[in-house]
PDB file of N, CA and C in Angstrom:
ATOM      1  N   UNK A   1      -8.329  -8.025 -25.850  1.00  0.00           N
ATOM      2  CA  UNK A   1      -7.888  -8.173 -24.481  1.00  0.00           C
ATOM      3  C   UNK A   1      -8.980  -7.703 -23.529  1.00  0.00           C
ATOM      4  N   UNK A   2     -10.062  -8.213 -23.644  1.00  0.00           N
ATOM      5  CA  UNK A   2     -11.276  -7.900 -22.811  1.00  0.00           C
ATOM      6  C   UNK A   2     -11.451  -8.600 -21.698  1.00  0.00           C
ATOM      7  N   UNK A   3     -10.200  -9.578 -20.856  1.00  0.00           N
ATOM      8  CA  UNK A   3     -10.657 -10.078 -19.832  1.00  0.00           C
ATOM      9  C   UNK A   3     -10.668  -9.755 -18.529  1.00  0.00           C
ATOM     10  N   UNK A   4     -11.778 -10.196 -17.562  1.00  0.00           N
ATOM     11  CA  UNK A   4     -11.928  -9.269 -16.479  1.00  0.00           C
ATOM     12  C   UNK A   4     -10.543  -9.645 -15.349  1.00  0.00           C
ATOM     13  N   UNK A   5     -10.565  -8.417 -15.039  1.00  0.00           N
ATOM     14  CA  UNK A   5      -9.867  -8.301 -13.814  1.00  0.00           C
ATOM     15  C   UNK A   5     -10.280  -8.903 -13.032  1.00  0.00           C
ATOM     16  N   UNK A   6      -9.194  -9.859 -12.058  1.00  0.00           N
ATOM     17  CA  UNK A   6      -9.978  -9.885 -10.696  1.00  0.00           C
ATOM     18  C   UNK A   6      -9.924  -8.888 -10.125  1.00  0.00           C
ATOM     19  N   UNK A   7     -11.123  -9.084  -9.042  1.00  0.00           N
ATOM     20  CA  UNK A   7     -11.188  -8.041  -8.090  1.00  0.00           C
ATOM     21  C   UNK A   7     -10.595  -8.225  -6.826  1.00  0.00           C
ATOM     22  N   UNK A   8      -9.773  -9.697  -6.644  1.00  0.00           N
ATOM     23  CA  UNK A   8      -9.714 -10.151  -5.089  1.00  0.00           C
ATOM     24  C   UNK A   8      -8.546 -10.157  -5.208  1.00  0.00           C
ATOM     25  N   UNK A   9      -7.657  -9.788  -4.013  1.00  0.00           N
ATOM     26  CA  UNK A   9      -6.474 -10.683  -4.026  1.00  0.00           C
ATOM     27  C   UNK A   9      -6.217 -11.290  -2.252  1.00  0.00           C
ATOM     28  N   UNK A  10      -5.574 -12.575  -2.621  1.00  0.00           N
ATOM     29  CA  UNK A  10      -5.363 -13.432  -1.262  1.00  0.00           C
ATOM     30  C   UNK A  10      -4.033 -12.424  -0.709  1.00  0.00           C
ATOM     31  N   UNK A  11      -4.338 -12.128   0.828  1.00  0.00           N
ATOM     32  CA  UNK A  11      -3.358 -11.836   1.493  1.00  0.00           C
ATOM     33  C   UNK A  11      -2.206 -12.893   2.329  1.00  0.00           C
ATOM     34  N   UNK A  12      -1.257 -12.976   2.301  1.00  0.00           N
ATOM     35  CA  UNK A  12      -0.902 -13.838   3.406  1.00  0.00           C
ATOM     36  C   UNK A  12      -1.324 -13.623   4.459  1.00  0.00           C
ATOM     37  N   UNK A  13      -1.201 -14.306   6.134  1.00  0.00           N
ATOM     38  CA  UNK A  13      -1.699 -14.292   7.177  1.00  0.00           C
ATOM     39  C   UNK A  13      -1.602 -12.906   8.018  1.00  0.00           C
ATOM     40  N   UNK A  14       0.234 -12.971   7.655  1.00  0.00           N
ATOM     41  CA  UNK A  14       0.972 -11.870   8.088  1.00  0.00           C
ATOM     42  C   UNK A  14       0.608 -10.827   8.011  1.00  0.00           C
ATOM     43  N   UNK A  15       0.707 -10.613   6.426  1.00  0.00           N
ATOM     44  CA  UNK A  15       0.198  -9.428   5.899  1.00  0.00           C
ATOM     45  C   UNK A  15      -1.268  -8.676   6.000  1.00  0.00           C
ATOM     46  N   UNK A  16      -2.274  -9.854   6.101  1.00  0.00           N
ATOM     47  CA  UNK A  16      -3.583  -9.226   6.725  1.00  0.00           C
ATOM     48  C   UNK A  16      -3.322  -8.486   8.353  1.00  0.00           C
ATOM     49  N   UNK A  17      -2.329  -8.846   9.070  1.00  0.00           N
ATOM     50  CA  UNK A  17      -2.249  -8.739  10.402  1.00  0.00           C
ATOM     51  C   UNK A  17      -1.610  -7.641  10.517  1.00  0.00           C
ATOM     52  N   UNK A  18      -0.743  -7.170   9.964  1.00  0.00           N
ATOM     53  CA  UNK A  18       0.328  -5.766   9.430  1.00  0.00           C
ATOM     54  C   UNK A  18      -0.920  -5.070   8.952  1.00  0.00           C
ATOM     55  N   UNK A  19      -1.889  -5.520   7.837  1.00  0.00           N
ATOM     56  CA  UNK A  19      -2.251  -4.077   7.434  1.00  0.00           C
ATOM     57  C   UNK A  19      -3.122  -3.922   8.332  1.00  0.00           C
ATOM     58  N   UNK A  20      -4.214  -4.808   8.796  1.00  0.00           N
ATOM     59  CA  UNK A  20      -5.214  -4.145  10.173  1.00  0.00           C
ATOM     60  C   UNK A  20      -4.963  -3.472  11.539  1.00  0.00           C
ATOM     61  N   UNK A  21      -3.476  -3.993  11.939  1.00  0.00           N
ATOM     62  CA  UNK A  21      -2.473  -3.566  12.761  1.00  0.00           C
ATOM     63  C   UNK A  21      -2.157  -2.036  12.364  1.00  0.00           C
ATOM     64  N   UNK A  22      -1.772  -1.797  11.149  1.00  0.00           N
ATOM     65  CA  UNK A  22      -1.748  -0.468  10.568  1.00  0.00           C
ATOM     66  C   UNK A  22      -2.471   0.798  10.512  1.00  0.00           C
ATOM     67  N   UNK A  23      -3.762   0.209   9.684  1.00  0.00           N
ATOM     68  CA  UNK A  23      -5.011   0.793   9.446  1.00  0.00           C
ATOM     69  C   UNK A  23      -5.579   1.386  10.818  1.00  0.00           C
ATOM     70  N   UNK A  24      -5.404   0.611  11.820  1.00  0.00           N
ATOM     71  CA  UNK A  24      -5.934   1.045  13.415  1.00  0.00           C
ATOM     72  C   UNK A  24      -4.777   1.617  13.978  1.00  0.00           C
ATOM     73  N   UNK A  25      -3.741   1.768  13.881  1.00  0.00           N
ATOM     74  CA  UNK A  25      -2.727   2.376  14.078  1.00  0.00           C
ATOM     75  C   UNK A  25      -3.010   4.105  13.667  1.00  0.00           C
ATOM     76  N   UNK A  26      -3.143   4.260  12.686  1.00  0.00           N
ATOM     77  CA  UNK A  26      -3.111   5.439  11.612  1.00  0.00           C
ATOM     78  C   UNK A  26      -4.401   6.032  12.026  1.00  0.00           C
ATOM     79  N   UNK A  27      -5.587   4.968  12.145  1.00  0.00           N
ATOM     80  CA  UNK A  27      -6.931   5.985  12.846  1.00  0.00           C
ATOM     81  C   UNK A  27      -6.808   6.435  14.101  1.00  0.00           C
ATOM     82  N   UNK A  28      -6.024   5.721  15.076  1.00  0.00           N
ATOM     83  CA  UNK A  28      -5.990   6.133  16.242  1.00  0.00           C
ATOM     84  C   UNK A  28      -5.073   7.515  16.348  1.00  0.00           C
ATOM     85  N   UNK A  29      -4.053   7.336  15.633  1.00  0.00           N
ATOM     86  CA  UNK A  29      -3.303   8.695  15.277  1.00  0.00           C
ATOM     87  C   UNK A  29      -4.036  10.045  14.986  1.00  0.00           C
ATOM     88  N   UNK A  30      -4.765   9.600  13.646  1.00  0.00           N
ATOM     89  CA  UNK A  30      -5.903  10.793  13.339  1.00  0.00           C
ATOM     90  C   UNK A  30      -6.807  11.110  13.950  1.00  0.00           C
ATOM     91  N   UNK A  31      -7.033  10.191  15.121  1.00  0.00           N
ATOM     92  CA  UNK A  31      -8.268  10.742  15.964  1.00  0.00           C
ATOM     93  C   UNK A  31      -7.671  11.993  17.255  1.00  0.00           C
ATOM     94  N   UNK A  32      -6.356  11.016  17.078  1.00  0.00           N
ATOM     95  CA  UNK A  32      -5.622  12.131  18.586  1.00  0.00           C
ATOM     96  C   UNK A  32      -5.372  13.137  17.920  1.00  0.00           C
ATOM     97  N   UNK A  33      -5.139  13.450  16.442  1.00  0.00           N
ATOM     98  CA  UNK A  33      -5.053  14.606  16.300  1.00  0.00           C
ATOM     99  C   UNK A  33      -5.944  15.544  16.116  1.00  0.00           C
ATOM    100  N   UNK A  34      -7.271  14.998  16.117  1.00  0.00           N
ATOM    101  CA  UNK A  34      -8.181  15.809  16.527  1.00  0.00           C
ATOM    102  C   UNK A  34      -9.274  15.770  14.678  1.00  0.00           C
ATOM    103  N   UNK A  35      -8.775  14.598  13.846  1.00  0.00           N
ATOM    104  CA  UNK A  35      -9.317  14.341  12.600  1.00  0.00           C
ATOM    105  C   UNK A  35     -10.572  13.034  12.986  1.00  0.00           C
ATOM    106  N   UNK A  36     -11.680  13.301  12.954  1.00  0.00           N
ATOM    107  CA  UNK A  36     -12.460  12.086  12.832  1.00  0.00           C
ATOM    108  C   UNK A  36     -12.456  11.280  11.813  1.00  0.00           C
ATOM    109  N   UNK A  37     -11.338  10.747  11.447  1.00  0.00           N
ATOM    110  CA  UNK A  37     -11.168  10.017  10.247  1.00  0.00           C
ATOM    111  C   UNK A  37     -10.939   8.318  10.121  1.00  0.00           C
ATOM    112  N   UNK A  38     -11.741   7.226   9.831  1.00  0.00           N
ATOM    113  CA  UNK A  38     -11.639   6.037  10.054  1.00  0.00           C
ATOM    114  C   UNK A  38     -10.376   5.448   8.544  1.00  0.00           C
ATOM    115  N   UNK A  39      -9.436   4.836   9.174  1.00  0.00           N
ATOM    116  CA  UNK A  39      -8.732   4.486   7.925  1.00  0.00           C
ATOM    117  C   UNK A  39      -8.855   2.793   7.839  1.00  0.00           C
ATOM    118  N   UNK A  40      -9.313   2.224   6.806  1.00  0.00           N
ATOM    119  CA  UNK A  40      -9.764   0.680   6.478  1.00  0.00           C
ATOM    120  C   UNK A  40      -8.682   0.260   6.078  1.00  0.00           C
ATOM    121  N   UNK A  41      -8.447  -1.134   6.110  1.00  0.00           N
ATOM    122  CA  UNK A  41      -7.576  -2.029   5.243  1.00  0.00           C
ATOM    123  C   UNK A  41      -7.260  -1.831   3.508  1.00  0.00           C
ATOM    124  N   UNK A  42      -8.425  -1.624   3.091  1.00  0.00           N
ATOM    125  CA  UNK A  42      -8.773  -1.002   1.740  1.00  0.00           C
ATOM    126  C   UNK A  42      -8.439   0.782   1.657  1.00  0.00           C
ATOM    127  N   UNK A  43      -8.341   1.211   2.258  1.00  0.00           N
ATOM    128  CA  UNK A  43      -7.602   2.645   2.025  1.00  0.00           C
ATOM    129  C   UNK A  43      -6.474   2.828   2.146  1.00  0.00           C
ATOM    130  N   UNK A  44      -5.275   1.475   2.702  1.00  0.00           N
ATOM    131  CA  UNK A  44      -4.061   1.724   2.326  1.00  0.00           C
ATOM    132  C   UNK A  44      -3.642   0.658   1.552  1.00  0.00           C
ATOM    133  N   UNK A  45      -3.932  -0.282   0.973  1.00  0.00           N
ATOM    134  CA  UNK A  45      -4.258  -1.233  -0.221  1.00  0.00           C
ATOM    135  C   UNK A  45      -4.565  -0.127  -1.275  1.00  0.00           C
ATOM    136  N   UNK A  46      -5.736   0.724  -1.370  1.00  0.00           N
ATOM    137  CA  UNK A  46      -5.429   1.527  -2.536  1.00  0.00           C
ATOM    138  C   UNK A  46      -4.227   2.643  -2.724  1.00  0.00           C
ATOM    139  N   UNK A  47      -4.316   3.114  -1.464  1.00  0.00           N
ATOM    140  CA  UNK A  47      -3.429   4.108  -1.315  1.00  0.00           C
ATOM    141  C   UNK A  47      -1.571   3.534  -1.862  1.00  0.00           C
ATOM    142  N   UNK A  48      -1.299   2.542  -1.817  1.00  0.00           N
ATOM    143  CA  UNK A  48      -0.185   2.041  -1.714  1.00  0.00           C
ATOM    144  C   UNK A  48      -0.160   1.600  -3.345  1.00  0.00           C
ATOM    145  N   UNK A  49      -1.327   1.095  -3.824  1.00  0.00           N
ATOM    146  CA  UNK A  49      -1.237   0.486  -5.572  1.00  0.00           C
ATOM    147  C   UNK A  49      -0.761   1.893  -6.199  1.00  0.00           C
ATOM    148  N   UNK A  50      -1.404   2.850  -5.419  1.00  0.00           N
ATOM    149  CA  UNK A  50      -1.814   3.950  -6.137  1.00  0.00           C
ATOM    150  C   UNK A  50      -0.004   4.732  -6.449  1.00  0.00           C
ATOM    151  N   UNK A  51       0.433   4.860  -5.187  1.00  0.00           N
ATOM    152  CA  UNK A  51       1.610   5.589  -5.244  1.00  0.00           C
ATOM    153  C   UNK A  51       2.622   5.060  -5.514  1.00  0.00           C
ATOM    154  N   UNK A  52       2.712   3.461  -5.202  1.00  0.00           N
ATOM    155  CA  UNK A  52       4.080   2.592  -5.498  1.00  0.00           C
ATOM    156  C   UNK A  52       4.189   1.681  -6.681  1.00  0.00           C
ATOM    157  N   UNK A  53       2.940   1.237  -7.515  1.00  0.00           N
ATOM    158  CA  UNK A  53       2.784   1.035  -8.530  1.00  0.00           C
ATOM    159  C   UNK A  53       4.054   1.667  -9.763  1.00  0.00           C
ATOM    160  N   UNK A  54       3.634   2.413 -10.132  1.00  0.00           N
ATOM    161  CA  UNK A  54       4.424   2.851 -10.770  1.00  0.00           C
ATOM    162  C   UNK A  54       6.395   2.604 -10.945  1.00  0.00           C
ATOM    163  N   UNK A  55       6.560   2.561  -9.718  1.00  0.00           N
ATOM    164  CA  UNK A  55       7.957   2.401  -9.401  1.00  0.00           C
ATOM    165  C   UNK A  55       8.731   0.942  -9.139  1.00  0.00           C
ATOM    166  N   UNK A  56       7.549   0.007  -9.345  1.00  0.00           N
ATOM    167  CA  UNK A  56       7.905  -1.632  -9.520  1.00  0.00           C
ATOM    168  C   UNK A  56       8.505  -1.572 -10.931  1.00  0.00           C
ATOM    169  N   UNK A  57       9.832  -2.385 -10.462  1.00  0.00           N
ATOM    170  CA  UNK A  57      10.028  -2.852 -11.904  1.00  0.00           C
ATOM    171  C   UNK A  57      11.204  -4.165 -11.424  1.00  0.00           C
ATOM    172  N   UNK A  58      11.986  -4.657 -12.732  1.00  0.00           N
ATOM    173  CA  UNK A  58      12.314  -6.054 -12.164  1.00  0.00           C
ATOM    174  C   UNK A  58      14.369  -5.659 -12.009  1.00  0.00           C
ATOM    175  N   UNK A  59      14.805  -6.237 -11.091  1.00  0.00           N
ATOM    176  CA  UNK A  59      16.479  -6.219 -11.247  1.00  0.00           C
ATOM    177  C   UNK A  59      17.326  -7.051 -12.092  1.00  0.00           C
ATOM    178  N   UNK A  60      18.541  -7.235 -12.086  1.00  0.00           N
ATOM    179  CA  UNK A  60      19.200  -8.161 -13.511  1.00  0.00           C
ATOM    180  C   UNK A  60      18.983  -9.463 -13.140  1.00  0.00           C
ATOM    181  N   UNK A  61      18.390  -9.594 -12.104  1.00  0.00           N
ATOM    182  CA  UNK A  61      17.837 -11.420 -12.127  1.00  0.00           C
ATOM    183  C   UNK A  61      17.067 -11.282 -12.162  1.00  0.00           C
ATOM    184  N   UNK A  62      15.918 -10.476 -12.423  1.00  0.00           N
ATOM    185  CA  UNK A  62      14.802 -11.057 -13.048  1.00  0.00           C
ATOM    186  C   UNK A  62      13.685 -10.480 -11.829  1.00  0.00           C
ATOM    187  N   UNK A  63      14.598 -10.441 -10.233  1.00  0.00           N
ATOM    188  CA  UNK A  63      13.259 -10.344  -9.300  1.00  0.00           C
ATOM    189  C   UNK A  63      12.519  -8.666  -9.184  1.00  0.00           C
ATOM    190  N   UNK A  64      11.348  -9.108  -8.542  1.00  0.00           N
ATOM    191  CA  UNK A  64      10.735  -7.404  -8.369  1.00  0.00           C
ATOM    192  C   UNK A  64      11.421  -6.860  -7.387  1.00  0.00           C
ATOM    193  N   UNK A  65      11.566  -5.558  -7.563  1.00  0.00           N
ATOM    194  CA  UNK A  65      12.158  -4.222  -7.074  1.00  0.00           C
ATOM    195  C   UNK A  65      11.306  -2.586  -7.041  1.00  0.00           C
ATOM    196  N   UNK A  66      11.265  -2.076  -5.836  1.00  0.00           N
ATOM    197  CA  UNK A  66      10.476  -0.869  -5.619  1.00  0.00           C
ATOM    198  C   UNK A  66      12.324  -0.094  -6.743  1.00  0.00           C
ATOM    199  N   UNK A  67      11.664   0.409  -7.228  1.00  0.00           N
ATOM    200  CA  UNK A  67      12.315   1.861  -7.579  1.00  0.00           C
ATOM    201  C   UNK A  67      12.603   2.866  -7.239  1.00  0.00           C
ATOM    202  N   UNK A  68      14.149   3.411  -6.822  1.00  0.00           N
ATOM    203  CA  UNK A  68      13.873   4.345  -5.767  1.00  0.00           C
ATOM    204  C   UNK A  68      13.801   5.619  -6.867  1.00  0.00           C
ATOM    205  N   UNK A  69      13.314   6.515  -5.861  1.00  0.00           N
ATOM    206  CA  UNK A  69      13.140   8.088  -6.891  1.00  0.00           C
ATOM    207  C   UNK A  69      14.543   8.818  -6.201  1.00  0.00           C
ATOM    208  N   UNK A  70      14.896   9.522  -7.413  1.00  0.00           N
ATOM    209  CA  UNK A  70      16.142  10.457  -6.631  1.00  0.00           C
ATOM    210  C   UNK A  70      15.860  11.470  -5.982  1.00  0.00           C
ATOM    211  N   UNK A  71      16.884  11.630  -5.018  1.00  0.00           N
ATOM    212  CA  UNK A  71      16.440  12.954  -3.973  1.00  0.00           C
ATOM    213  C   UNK A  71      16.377  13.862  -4.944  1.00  0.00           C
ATOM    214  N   UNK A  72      15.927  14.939  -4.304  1.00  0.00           N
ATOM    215  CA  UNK A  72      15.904  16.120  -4.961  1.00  0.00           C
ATOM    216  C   UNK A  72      17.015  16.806  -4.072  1.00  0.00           C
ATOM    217  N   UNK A  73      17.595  17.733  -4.551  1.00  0.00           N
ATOM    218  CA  UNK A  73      18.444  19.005  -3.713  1.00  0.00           C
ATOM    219  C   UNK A  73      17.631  20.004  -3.533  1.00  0.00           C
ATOM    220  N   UNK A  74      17.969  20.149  -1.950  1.00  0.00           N
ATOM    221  CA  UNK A  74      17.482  21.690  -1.743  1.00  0.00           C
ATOM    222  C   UNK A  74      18.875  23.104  -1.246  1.00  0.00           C
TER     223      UNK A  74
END
């Protein structure tokens, strides 16, 4: 099973427009808070494989579903 990954994936229109909409959203936030921090399209693309990955899985028809985690009690 040695075949390569792609590296690309096509966004819809929308969705490019949400995440750049986002990404400049979130820097402008961090800047007012006083963080010089630039956040890219690609830092919440990873950020998001990274944390929600895991919790995809499929429902009794078959479609994809985020997984919710249970609360915790405090």
């Amino acid at each position: 099973m040695s075949e390569a990954i792609k590296a690309t994936i096509r966004l819809k229109k929308q969705e490019a427009i949400e995440l750049k909409d986002k990404a400049y959203a979130l820097t402008r936030k961090a800047i007012m808070n006083g963080k010089h921090i630039v956040y890219t399209e690609s830092d919440l693309v990873h950020f998001a494989i990274e944390k929600t990955l895991k919790n995809i899985d499929l429902n009794d028809l078959g479609e994809l579903v985020i997984k919710q985690e249970p609360k915790k009690n405090t």
